[in-house]
N, C-alpha and C. Protein backbone atom coordinates (compact mmCIF):
# COMPACT_ATOMS: atom_id res chain seq x y z
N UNK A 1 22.16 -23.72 15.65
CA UNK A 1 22.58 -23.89 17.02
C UNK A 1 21.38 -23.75 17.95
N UNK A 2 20.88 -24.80 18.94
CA UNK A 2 20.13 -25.02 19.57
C UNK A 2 20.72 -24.37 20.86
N UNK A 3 19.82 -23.27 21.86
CA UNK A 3 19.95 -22.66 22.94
C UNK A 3 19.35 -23.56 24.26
N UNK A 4 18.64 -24.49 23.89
CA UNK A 4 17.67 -25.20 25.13
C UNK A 4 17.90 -26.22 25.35
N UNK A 5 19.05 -26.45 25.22
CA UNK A 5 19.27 -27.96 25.96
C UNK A 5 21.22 -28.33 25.58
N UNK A 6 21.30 -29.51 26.61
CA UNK A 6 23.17 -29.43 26.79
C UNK A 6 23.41 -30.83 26.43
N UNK A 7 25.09 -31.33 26.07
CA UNK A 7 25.63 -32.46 25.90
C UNK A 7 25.62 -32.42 27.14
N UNK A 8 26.13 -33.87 27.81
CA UNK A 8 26.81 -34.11 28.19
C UNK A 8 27.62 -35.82 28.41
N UNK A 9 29.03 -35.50 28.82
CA UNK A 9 29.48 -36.75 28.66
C UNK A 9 29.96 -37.53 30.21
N UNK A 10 28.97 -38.10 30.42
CA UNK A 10 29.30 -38.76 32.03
C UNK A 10 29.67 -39.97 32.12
N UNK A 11 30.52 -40.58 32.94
CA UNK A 11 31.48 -41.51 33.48
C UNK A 11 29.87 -42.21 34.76
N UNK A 12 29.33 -43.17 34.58
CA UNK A 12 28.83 -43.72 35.93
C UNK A 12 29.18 -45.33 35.96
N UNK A 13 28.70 -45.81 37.04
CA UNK A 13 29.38 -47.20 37.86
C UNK A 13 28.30 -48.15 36.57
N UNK A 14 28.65 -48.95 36.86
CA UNK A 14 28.20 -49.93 35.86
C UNK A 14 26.86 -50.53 36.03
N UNK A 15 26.74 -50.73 38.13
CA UNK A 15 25.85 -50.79 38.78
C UNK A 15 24.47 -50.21 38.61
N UNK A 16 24.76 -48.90 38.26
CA UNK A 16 23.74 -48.15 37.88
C UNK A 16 23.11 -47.78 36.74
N UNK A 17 21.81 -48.28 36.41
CA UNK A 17 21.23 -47.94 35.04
C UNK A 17 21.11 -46.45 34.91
N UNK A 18 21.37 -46.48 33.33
CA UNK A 18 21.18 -45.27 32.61
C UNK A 18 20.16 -44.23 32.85
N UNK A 19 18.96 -44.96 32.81
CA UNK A 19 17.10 -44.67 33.47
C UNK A 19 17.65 -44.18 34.80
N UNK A 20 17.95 -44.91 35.78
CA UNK A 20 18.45 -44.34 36.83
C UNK A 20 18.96 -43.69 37.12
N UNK A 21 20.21 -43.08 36.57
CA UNK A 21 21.18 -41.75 36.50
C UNK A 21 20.23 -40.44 36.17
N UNK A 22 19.63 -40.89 34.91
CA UNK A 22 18.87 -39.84 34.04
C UNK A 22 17.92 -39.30 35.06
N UNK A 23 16.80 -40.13 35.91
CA UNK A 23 15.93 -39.41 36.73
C UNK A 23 16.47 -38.94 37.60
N UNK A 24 17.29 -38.92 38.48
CA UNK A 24 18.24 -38.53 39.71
C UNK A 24 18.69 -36.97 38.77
N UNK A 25 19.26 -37.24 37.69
CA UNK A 25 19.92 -35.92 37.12
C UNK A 25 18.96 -34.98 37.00
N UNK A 26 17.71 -35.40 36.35
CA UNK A 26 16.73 -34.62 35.55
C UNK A 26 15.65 -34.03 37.44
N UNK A 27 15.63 -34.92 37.96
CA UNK A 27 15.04 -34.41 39.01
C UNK A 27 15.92 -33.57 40.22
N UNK A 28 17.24 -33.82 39.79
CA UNK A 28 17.80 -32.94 40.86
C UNK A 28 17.95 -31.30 40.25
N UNK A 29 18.36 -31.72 38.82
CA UNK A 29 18.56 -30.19 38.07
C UNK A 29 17.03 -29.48 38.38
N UNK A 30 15.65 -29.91 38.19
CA UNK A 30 14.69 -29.26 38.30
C UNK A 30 14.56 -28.77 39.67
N UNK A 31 14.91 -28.93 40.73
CA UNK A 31 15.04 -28.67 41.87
C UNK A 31 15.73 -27.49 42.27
N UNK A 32 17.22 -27.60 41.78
CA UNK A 32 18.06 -26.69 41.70
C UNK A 32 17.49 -25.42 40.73
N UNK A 33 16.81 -25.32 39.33
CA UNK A 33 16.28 -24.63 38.87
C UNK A 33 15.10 -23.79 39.54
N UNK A 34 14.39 -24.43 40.40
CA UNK A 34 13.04 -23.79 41.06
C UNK A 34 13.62 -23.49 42.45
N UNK A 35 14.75 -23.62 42.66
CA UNK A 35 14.96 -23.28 43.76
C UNK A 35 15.68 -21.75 43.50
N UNK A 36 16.39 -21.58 42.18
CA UNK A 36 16.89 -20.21 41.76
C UNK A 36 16.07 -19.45 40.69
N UNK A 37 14.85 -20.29 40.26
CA UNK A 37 13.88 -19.11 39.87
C UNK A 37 12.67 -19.74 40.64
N UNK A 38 12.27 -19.51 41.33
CA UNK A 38 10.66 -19.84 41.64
C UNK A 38 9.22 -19.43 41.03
N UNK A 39 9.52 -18.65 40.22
CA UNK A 39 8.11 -18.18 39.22
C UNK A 39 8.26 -19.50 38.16
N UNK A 40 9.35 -20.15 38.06
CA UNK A 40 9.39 -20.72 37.22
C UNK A 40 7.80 -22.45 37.24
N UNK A 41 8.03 -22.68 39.06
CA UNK A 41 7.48 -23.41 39.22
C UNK A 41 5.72 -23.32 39.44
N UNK A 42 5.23 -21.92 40.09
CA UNK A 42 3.79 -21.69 39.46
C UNK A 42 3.88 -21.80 38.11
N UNK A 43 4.58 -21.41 36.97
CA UNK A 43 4.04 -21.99 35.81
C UNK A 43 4.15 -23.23 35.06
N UNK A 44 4.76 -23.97 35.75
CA UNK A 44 4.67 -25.47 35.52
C UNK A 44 3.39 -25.73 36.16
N UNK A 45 3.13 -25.56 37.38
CA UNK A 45 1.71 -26.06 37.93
C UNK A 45 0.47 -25.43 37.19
N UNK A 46 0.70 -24.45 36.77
CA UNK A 46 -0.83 -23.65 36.24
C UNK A 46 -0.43 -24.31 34.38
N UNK A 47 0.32 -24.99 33.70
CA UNK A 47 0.33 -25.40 32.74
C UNK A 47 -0.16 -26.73 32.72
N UNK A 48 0.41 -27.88 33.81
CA UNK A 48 0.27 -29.50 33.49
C UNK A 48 -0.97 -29.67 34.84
N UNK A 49 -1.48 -28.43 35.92
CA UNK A 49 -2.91 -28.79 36.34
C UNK A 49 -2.79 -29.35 37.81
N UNK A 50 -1.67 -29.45 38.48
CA UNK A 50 -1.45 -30.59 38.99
C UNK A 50 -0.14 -29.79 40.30
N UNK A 51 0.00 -30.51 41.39
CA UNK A 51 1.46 -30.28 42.29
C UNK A 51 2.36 -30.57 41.94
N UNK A 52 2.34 -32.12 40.77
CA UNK A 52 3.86 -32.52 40.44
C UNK A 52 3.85 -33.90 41.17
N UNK A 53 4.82 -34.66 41.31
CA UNK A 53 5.06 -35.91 41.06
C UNK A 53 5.63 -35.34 42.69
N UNK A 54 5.09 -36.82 43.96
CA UNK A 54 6.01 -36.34 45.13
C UNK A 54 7.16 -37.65 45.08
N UNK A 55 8.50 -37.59 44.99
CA UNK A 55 9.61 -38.41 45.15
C UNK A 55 10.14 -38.75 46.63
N UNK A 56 10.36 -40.16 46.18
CA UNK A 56 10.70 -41.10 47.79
C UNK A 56 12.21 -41.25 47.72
């Protein structure tokens, strides 16, 4: 049994690619995560070197 990571089973419009859902999901959850731990995000920056990717 794996602790680090989740199913899940989502319903989206047809309109919308998969790629598309996935970054919206994956970038909103990281958001929500650094917004309820914030140590979390100095060690993303002091690991990959960098501020991070800025989104439009």
């Amino acid at each position: 049994m794996c602790i680090n990571h989740v199913h899940l089973s989502v319903a989206i419009a047809q309109k919308i690619s998969i790629s598309n859902f996935m970054g919206n999901l994956k970038g909103k959850s990281t958001l929500m995560l650094y917004d309820r731990h914030p140590e979390l995000q100095s060690k993303w920056k002091k690991y990959f070197g960098h501020e991070g990717i800025k989104w439009k």
